[in-house]
Every structure is written in structure tokens, then in C-alpha cells.
C-alpha atoms as a PDB file:
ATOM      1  CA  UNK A   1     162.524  18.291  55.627  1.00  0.00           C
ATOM      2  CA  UNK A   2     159.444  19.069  56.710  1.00  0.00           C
ATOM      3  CA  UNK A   3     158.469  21.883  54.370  1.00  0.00           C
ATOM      4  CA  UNK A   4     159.945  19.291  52.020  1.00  0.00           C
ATOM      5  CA  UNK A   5     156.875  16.759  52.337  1.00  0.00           C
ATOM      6  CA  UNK A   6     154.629  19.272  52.507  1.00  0.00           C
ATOM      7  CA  UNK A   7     155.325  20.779  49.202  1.00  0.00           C
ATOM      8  CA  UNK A   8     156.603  18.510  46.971  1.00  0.00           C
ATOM      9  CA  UNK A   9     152.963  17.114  46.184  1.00  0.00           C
ATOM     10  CA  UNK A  10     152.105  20.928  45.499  1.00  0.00           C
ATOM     11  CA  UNK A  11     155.146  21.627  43.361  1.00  0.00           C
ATOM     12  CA  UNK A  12     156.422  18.613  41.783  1.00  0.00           C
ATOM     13  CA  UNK A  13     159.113  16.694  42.360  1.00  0.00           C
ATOM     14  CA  UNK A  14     161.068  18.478  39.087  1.00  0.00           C
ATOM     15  CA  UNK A  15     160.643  21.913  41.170  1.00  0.00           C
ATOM     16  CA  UNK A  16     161.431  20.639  44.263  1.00  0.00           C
ATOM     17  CA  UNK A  17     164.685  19.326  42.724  1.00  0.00           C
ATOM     18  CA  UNK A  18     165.774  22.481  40.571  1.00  0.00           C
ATOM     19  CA  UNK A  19     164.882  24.506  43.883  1.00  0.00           C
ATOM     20  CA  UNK A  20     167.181  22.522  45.960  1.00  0.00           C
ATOM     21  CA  UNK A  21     170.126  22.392  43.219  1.00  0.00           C
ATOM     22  CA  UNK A  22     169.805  26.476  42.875  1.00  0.00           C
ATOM     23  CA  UNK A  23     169.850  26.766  46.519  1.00  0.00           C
ATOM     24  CA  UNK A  24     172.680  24.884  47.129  1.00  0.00           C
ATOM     25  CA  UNK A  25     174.591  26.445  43.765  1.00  0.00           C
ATOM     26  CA  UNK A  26     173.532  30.257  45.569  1.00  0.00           C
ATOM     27  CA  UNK A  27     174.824  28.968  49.347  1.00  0.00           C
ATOM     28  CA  UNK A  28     177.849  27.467  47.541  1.00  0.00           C
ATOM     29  CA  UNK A  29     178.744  30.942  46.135  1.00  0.00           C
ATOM     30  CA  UNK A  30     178.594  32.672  49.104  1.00  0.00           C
ATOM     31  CA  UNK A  31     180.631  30.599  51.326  1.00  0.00           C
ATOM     32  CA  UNK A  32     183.324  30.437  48.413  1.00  0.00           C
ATOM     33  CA  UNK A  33     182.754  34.334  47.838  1.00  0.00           C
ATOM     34  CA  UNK A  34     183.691  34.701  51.769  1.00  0.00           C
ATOM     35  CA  UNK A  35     185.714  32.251  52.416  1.00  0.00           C
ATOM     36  CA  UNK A  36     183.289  30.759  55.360  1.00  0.00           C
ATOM     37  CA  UNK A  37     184.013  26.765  56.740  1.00  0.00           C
ATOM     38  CA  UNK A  38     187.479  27.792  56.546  1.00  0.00           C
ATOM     39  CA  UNK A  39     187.003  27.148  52.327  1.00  0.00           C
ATOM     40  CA  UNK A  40     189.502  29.356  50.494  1.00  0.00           C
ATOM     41  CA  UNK A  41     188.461  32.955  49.022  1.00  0.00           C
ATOM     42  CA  UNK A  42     187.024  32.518  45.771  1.00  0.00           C
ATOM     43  CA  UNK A  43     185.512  35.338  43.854  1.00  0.00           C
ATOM     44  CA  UNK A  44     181.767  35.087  42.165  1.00  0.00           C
ATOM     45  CA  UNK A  45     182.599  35.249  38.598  1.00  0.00           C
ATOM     46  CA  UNK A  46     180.809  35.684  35.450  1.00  0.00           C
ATOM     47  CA  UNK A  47     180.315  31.604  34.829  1.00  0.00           C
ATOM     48  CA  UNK A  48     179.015  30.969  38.292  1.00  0.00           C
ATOM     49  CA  UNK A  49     176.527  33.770  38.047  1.00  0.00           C
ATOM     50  CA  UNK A  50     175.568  32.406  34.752  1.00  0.00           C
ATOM     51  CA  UNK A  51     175.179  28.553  35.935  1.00  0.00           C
ATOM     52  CA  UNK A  52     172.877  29.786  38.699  1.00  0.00           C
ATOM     53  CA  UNK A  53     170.847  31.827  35.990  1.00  0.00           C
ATOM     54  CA  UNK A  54     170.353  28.820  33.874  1.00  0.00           C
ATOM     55  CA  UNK A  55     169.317  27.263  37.070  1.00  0.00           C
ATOM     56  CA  UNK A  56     166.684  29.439  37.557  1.00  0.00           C
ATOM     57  CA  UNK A  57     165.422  29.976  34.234  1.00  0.00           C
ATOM     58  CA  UNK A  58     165.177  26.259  34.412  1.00  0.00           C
ATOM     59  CA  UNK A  59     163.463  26.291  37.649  1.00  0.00           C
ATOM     60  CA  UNK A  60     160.846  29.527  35.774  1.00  0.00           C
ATOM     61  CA  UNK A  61     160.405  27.044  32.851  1.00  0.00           C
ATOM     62  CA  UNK A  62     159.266  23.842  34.507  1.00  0.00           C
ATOM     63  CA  UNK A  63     156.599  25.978  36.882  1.00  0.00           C
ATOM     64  CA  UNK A  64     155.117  27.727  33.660  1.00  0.00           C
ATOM     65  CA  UNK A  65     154.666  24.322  32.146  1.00  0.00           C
END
């Protein structure tokens, strides 16, 4: 939280956002991909690799702008 507050004025809020959604999307994959929590094994596929992609191109896109 705190390195939250501290760069969200530096960033943007439209960063900050993107950032968290990717970050969650990547941590989402890998504790589906292992089957951590006690979540069932799912294996990264081609549509989950490309929805965090166009997460990230979004997040490249909004700090060129």
C-alpha cells in the first residue's frame, strides 16, 4: 500500500491500475499453473498468455503516452 501512495502521483493512476490488473492476471497463472491454495491444476495456455500480453502492451502504451 505504501509503495502504492508513493507512486501513483509519479505514474498515474491508469498505470497504477494496468500494473495491478497484470500482476494479479501473472500471480493468477501461477497458482492455477501449480495448483497452490489447494486451486485445481490448470495448465498456462495459449489465451492466458495472450490476455496477459495485451495487458502489458496496454500497460507499454499508456507510459509512452
Amino acid at each position: 500500500m505504501v509503495s502504492l501512495t508513493l507512486a501513483t502521483p509519479m505514474i498515474g493512476i491508469a498505470m497504477t491500475m494496468i500494473g495491478i490488473l497484470a500482476g494479479q492476471v501473472f500471480k493468477s497463472l501461477v497458482i492455477d499453473h501449480f495448483g497452490l491454495l489447494g486451486t485445481p491444476h490448470r495448465r498456462i495456455d495459449a489465451r492466458r498468455i495472450i490476455e496477459l500480453l495485451f495487458m502489458i502492451i496496454a500497460l507499454a502504451l499508456v507510459a509512452k503516452g
